[in-house]
Protein backbone atom coordinates (compact mmCIF):
# COMPACT_ATOMS: atom_id res chain seq x y z
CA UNK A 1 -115.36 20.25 31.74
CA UNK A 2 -112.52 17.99 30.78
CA UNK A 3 -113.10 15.87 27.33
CA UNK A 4 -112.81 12.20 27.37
CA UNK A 5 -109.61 12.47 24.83
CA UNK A 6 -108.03 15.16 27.86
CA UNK A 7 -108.38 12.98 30.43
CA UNK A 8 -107.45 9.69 28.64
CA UNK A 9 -104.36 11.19 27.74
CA UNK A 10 -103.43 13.11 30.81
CA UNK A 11 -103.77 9.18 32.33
CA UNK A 12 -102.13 7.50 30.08
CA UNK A 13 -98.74 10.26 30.36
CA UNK A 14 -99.14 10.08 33.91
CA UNK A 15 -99.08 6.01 33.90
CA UNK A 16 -95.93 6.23 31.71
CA UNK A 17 -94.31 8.38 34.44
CA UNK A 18 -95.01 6.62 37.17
CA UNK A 19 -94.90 3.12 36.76
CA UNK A 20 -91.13 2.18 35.97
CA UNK A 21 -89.83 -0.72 34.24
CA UNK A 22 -93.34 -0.93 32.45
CA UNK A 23 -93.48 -1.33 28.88
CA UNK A 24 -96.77 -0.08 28.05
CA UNK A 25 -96.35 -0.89 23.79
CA UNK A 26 -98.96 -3.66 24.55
CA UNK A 27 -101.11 -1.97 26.71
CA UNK A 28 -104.66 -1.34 25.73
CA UNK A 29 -107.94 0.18 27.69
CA UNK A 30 -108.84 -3.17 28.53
CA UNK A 31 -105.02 -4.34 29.68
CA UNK A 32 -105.34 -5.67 33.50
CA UNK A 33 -102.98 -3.48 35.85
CA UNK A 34 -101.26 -6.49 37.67
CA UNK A 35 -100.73 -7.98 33.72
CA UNK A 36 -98.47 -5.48 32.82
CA UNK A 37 -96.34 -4.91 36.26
CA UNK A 38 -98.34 -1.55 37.55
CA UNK A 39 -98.57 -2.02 41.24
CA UNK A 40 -100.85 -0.50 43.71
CA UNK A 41 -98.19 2.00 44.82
CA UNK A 42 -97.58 2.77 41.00
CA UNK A 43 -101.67 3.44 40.70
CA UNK A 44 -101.62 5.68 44.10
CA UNK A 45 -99.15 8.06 42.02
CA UNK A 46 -101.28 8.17 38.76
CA UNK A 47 -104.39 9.29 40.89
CA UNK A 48 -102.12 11.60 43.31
CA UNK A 49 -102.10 13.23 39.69
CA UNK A 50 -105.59 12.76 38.40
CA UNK A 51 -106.77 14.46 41.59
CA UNK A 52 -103.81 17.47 41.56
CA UNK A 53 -105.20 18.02 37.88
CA UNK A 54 -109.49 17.81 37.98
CA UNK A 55 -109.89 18.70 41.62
CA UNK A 56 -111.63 15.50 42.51
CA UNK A 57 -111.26 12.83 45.17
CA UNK A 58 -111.08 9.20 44.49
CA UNK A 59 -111.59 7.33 47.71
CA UNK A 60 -109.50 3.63 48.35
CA UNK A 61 -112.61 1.66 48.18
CA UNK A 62 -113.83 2.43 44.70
CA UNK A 63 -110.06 2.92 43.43
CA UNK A 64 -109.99 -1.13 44.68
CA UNK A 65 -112.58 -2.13 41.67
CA UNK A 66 -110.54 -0.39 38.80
CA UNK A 67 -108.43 -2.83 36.97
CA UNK A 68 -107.21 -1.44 33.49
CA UNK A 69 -106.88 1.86 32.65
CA UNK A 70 -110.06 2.52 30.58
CA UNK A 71 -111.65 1.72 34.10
CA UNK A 72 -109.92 4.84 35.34
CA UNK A 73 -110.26 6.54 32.17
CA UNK A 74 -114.44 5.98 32.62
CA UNK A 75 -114.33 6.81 36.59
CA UNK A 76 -112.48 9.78 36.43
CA UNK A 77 -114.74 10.81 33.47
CA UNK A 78 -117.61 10.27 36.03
CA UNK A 79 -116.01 12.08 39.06
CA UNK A 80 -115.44 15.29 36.53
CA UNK A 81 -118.86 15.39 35.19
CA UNK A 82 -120.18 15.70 38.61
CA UNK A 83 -118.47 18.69 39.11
């Protein structure tokens, strides 16, 4: 199983990557997505990845309630655990 610090990480290079023209110095766990510029298209790429890498599924509908990144920190956490 995948540790909290694994995941959190492997999230937090794959936001970095994917979401352009976003400076993330500011950004915390608790930093609202549309705050800092990371669009919906920009999110779809970060969990394209998050699935590729833990072999889970996030569906559209519970993707829509996740707003900062320690949201999908904390879901994918749940997803892997599950496993």
């Amino acid at each position: 199983m995948a540790s909290h610090a694994k995941i959190s990480n492997f999230i937090w290079k794959s936001l970095e990557m994917n979401a352009h023209g976003v400076d993330f110095e500011p950004v915390g766990d608790s930093t609202l997505f549309e705050e800092v510029g990371i669009d919906s298209l920009d999110l779809a790429s970060v969990v394209l990845d998050i699935e590729t890498e833990f072999g889970i599924e996030i569906s559209g509908e519970t993707l829509r309630s996740v707003r900062t990144p320690g949201e999908l920190v904390d879901l994918t956490m749940s997803l892997v655990k599950i496993l």
